[in-house]
N, C-alpha and C. Protein backbone atom coordinates (compact mmCIF):
# COMPACT_ATOMS: atom_id res chain seq x y z
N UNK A 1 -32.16 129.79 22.10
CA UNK A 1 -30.99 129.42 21.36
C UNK A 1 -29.83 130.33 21.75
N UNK A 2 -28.64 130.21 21.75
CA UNK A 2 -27.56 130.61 22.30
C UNK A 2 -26.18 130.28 21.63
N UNK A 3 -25.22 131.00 21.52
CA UNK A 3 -24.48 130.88 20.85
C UNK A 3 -23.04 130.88 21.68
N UNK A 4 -21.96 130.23 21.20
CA UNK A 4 -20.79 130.46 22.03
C UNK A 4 -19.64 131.17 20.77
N UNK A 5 -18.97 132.74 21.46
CA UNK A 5 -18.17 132.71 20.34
C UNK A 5 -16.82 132.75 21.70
N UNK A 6 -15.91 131.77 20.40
CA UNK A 6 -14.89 131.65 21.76
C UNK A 6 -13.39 132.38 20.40
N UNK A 7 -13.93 133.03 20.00
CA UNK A 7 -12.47 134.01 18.93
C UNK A 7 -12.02 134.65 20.45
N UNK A 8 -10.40 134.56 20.46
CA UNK A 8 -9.52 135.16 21.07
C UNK A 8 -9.44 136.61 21.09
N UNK A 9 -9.49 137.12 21.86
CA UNK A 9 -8.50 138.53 21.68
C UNK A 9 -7.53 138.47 21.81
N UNK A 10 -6.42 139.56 20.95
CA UNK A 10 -4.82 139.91 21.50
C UNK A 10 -4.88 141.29 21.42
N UNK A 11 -4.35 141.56 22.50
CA UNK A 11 -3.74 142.83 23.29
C UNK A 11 -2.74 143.17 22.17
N UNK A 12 -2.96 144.46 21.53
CA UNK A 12 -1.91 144.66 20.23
C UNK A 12 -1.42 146.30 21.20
N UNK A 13 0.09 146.19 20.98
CA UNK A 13 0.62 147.68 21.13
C UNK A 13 0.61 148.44 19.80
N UNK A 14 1.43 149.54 19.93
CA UNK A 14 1.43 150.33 19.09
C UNK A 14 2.75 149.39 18.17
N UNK A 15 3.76 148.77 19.17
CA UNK A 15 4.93 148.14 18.33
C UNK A 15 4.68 146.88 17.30
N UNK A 16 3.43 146.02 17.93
CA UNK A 16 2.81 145.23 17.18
C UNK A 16 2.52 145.35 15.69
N UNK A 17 2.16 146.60 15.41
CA UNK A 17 1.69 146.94 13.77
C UNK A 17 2.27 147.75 13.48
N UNK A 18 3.29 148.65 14.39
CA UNK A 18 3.61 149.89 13.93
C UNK A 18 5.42 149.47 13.34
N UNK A 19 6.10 149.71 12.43
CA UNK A 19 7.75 149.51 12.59
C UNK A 19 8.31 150.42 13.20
N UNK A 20 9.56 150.05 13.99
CA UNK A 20 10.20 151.41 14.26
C UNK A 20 11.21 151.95 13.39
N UNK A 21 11.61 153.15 13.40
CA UNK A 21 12.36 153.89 12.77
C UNK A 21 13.32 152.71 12.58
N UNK A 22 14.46 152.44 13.32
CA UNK A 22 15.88 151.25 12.83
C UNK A 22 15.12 150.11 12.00
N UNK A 23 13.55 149.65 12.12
CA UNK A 23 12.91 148.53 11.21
C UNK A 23 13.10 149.41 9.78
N UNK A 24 12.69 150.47 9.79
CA UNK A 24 12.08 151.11 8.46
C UNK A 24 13.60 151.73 7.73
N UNK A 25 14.45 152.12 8.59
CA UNK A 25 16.11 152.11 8.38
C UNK A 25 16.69 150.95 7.72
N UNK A 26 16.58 149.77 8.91
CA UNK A 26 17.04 148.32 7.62
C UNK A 26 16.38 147.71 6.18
N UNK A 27 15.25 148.21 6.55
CA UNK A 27 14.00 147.30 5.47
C UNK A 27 14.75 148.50 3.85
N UNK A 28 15.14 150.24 4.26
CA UNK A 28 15.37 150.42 3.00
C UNK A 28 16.81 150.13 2.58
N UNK A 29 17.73 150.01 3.48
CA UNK A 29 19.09 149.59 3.02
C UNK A 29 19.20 147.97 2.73
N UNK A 30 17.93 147.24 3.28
CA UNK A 30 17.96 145.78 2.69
C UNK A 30 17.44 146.07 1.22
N UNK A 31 16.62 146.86 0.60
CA UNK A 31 16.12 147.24 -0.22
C UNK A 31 17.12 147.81 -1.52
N UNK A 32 17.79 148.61 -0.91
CA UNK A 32 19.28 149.07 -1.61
C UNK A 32 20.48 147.87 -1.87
N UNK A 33 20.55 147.24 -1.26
CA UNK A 33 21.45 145.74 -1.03
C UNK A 33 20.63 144.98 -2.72
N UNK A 34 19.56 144.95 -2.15
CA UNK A 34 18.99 144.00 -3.71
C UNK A 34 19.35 144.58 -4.80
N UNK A 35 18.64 145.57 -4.84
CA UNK A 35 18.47 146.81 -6.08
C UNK A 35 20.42 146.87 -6.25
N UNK A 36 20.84 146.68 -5.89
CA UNK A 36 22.89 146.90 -6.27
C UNK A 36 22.62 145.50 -6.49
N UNK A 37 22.73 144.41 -5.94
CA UNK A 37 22.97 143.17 -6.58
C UNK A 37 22.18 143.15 -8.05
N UNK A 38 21.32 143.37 -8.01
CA UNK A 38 20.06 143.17 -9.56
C UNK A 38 20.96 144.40 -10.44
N UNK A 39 21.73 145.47 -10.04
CA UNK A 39 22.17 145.88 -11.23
C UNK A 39 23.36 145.28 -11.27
N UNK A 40 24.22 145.01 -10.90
CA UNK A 40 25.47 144.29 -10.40
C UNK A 40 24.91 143.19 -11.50
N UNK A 41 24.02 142.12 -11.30
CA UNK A 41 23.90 140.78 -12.12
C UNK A 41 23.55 141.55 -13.60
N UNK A 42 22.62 142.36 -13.77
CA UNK A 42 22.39 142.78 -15.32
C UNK A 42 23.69 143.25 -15.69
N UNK A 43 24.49 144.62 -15.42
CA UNK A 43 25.74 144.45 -15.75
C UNK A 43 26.69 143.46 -16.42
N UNK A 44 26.91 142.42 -15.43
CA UNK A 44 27.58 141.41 -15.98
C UNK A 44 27.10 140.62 -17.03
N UNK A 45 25.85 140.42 -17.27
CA UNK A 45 25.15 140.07 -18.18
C UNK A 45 25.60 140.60 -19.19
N UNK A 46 25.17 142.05 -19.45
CA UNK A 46 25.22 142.81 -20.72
C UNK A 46 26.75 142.45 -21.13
N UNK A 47 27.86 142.40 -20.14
CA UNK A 47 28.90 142.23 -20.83
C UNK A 47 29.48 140.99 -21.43
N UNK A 48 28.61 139.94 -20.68
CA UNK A 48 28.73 138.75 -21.31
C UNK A 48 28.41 138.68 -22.88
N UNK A 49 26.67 139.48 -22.96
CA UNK A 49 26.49 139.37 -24.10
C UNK A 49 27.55 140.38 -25.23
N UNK A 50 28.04 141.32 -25.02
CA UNK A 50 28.82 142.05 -25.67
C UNK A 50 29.83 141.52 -26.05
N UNK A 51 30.49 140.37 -24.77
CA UNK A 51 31.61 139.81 -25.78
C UNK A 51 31.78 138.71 -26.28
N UNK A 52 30.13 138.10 -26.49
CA UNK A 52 29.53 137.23 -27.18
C UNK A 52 29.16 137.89 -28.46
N UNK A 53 29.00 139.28 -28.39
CA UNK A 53 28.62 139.61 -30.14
C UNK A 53 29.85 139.74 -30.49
N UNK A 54 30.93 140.39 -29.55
CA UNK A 54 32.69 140.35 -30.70
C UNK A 54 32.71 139.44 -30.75
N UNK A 55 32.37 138.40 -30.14
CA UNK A 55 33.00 137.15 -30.86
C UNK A 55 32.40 136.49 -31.82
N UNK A 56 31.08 136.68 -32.11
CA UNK A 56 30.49 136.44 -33.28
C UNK A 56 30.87 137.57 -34.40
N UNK A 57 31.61 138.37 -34.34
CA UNK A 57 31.30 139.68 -35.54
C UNK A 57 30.36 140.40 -35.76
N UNK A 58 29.35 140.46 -35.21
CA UNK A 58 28.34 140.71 -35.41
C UNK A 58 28.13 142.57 -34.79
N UNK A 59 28.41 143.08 -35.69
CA UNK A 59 28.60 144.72 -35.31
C UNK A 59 27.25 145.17 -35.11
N UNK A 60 26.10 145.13 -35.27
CA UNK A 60 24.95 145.55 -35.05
C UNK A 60 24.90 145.12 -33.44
N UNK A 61 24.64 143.85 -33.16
CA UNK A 61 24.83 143.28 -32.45
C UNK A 61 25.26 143.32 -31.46
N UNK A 62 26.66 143.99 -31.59
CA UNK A 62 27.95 144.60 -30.71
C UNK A 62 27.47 145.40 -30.32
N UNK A 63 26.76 147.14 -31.10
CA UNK A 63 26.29 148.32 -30.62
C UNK A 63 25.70 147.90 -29.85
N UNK A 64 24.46 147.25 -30.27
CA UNK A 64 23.14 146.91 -29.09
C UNK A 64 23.80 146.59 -27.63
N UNK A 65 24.55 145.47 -27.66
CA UNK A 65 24.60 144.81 -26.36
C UNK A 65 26.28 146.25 -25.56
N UNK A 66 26.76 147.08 -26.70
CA UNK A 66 27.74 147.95 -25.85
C UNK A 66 26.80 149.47 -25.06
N UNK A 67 25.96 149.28 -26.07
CA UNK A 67 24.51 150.86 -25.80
C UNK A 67 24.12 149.64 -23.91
N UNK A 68 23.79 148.65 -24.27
CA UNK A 68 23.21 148.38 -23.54
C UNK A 68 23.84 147.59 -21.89
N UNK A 69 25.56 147.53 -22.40
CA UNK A 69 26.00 147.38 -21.15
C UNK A 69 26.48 148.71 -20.29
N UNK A 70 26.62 149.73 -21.22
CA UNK A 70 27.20 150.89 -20.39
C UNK A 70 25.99 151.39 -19.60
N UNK A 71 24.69 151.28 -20.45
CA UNK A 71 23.55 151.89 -19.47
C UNK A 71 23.34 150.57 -18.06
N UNK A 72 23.93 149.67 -18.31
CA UNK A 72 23.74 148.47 -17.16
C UNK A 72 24.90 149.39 -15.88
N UNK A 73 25.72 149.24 -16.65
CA UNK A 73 27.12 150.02 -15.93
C UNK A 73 26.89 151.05 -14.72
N UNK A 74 26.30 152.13 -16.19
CA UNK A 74 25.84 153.19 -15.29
C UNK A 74 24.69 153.34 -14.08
N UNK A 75 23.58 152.34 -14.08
CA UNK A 75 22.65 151.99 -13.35
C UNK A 75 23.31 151.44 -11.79
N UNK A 76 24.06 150.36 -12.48
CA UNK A 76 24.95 149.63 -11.52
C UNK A 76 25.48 150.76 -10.51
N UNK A 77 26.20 151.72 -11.27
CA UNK A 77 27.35 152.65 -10.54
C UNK A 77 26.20 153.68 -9.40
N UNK A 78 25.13 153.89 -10.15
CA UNK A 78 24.03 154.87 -9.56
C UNK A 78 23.65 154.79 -8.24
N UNK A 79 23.36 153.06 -8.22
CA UNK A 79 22.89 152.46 -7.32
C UNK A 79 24.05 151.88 -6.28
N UNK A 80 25.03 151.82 -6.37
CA UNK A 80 26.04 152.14 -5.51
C UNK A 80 26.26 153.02 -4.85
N UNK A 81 26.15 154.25 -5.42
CA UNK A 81 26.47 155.51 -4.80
C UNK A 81 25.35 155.95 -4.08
N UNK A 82 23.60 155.48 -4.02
CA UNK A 82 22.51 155.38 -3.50
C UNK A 82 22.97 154.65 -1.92
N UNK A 83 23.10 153.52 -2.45
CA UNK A 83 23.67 152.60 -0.76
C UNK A 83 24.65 153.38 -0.72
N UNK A 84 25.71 153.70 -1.05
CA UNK A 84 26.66 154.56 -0.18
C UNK A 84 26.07 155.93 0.74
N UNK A 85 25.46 156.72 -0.09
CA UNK A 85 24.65 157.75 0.00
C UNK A 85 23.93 157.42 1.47
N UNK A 86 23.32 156.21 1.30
CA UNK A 86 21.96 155.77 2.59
C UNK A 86 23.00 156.00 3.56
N UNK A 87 24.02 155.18 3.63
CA UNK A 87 24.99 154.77 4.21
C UNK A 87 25.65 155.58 5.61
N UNK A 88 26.09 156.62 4.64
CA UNK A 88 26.60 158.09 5.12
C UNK A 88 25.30 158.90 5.87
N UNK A 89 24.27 158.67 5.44
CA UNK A 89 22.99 159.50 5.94
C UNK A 89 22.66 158.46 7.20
N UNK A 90 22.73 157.64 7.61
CA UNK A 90 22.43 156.65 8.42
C UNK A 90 23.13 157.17 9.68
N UNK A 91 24.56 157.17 9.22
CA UNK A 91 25.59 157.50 10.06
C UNK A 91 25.57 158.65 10.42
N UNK A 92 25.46 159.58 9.48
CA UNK A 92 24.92 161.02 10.47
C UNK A 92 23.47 161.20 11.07
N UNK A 93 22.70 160.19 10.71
CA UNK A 93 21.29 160.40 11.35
C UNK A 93 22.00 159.68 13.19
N UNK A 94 22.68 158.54 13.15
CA UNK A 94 23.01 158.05 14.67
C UNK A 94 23.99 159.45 15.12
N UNK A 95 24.55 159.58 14.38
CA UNK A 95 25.20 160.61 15.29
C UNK A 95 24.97 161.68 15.57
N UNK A 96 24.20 162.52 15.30
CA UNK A 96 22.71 163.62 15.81
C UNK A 96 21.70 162.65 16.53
N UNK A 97 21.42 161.61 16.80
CA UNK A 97 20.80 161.06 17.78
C UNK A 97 21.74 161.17 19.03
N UNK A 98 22.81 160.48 18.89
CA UNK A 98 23.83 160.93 19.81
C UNK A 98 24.34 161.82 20.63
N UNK A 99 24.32 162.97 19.44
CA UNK A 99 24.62 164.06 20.11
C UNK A 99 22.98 164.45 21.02
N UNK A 100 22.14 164.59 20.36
CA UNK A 100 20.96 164.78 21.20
C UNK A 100 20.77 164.32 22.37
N UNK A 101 21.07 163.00 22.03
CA UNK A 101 21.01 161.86 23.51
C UNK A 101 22.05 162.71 24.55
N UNK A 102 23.31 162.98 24.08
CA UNK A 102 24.53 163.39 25.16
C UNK A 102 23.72 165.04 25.33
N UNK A 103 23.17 165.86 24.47
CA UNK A 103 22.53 167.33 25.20
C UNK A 103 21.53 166.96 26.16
N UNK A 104 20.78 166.18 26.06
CA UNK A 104 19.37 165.95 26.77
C UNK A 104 19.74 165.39 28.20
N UNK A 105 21.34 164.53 28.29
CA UNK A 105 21.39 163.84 29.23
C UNK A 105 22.78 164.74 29.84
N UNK A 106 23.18 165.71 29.21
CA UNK A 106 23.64 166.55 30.25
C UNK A 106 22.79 167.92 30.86
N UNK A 107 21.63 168.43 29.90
CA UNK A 107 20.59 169.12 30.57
C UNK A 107 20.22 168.54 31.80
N UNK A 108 20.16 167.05 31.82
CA UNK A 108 19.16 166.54 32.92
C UNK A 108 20.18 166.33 34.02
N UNK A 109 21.73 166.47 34.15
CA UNK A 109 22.85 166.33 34.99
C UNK A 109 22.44 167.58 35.48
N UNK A 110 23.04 168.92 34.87
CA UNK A 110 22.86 170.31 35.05
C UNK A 110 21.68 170.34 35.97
N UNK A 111 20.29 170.21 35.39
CA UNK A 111 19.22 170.38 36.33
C UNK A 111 18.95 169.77 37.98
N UNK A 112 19.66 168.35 37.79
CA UNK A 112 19.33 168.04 39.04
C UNK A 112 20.71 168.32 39.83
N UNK A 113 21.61 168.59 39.33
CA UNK A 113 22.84 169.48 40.24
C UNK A 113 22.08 171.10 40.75
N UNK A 114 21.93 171.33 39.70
CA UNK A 114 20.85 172.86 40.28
C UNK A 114 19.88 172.13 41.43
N UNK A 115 18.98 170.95 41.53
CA UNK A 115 17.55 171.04 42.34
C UNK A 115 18.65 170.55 43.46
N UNK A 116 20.02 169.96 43.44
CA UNK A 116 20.68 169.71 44.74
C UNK A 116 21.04 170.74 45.09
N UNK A 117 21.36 171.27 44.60
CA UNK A 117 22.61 172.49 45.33
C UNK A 117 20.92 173.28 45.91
N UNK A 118 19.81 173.67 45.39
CA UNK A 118 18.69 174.33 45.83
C UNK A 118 18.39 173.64 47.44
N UNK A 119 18.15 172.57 47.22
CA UNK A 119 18.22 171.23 48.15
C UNK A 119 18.98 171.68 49.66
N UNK A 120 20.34 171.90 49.21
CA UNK A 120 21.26 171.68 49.86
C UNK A 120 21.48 173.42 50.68
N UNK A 121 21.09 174.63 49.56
CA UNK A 121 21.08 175.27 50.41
C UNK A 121 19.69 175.93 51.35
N UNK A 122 18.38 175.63 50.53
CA UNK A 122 17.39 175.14 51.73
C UNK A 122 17.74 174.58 53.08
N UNK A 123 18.06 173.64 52.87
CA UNK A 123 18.35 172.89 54.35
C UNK A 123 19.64 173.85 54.92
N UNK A 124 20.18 174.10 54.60
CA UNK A 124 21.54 174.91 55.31
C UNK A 124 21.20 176.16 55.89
N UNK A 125 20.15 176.70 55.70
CA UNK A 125 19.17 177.88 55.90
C UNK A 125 18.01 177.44 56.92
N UNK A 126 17.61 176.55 56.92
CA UNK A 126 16.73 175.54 58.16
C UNK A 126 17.47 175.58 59.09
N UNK A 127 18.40 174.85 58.74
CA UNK A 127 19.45 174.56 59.95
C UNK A 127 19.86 175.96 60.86
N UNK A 128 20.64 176.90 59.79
CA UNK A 128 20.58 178.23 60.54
C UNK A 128 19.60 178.84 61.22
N UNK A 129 18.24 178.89 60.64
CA UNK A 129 17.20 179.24 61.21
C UNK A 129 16.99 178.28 62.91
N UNK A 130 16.80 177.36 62.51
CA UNK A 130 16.62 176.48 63.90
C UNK A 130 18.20 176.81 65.06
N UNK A 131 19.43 176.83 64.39
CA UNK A 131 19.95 177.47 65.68
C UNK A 131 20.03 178.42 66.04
N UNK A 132 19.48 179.66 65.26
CA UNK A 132 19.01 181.03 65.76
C UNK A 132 17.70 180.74 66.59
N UNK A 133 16.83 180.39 66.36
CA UNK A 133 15.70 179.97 67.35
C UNK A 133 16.14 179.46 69.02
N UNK A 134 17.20 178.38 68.29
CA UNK A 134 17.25 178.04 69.74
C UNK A 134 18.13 178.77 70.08
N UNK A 135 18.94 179.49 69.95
CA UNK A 135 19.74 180.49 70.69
C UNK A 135 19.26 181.11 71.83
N UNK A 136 17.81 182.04 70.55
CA UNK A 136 16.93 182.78 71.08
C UNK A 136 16.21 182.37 72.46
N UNK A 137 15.68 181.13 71.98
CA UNK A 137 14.78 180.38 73.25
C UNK A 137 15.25 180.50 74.43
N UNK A 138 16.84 179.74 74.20
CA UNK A 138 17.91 179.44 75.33
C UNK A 138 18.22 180.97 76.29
N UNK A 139 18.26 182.19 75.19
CA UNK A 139 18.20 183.61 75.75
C UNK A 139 16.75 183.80 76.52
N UNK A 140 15.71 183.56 76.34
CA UNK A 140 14.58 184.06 76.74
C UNK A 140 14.33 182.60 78.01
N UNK A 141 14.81 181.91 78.08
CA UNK A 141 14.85 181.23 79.19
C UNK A 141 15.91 181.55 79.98
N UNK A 142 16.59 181.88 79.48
CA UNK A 142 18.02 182.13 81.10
C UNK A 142 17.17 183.50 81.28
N UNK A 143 16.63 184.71 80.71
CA UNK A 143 16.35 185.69 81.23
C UNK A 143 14.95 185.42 82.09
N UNK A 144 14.15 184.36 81.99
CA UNK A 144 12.61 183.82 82.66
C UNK A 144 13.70 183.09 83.69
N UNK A 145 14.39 182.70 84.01
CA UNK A 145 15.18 181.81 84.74
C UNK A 145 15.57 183.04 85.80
N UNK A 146 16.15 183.66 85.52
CA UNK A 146 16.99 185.26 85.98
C UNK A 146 15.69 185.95 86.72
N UNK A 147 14.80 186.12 85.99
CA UNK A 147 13.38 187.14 86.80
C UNK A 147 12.49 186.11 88.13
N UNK A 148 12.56 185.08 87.37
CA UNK A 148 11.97 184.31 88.85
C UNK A 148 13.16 184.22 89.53
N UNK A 149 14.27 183.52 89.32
CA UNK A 149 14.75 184.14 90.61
C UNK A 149 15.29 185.18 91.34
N UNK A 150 15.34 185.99 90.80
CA UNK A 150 14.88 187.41 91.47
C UNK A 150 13.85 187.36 91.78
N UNK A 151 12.34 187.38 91.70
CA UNK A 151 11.37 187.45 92.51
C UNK A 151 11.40 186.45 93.32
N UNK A 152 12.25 185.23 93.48
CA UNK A 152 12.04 184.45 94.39
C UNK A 152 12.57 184.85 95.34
N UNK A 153 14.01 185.24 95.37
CA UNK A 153 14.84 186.18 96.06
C UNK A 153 14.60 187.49 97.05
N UNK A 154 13.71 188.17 95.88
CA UNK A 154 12.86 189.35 96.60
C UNK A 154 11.66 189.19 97.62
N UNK A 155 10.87 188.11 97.42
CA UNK A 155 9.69 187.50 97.85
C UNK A 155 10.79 186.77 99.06
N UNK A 156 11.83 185.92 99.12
CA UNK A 156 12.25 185.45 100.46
C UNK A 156 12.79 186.36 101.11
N UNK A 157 13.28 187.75 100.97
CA UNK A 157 13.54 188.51 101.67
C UNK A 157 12.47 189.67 102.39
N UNK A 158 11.42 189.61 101.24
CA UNK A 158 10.13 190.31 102.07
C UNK A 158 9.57 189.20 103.19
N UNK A 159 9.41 187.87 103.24
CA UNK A 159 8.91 187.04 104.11
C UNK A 159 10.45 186.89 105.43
N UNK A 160 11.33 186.92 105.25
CA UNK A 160 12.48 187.24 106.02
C UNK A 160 12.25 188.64 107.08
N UNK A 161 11.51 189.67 106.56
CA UNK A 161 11.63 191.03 106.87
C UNK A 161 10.63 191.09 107.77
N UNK A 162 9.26 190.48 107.00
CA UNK A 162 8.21 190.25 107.83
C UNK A 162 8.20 189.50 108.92
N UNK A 163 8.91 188.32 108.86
CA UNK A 163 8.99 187.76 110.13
C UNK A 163 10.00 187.91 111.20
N UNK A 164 11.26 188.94 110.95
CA UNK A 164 11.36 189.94 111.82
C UNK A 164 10.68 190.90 112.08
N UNK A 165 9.46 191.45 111.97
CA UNK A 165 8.99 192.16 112.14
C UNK A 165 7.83 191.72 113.13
């Protein structure tokens, strides 16, 4: 007996399950966006009902819904200054990325201007070296050039001498 299992695999990255930082950045300022609208709508509420109790007379009534729009108010105002708050922190979190990004990517200018100029005066030092060599060579051949012929010189004048002789 034999069985077939034909379940798929998927190749999951780390981005697949993981959020990135700007996901987990929007998801809490989408989060802040609600949370201000939901106090924003209770607010207006409470004041609806408040000037639904003046208009009934109803002074008990009135306290309740005035106790209970200023704390709407104040919630409201809290949570404004929260998204503002994110807001401002967002903006200095990109701009210390920024700046990081602009240190890291002028370290890495600096460095490879340093491995050129290293580069550059390596080879300029080769170069010198190799035309001191051949200088040299060029010297130690005109002087091997110079001794044979002098001994060639000397050697045709001993065979010259001898065969006057």
């Amino acid at each position: 007996m034999s069985s077939c299992n034909n379940s798929e695999k998927k190749d999951t990255t780390a981005t697949d399950s993981a959020k990135t930082v700007g996901e987990h950045v929007d998801a809490a300022i989408a989060d802040l966006k609600n949370a201000e609208e939901n106090a924003r709508l209770k607010a207006e509420q409470a004041k609806k009902d408040l000037d639904e109790a003046i208009a009934k007379g109803d002074k008990a009534a009135e306290e309740k819904a005035r106790v209970a729009s200023e704390e709407a108010n104040t919630a409201w105002e809290k949570t404004k200054d929260a998204l503002r708050n994110a807001g401002e922190d967002v903006k200095e979190g990109l701009k210390d990325a920024k700046d990081a990004t602009v240190d890291a990517t002028n370290t890495a200018v600096d460095k490879t201007k340093d491995a050129a100029k290293n580069v550059a005066e390596g080879t300029k030092k080769v170069a010198n070296d190799v035309a001191t060599g051949t200088k040299e060579a060029a010297k130690d051949v005109k002087d091997a050039s110079k001794k044979v012929g002098d001994d060639i010189s000397r050697k045709a004048k001993n065979v010259g001498e001898a065969l006057k002789n």
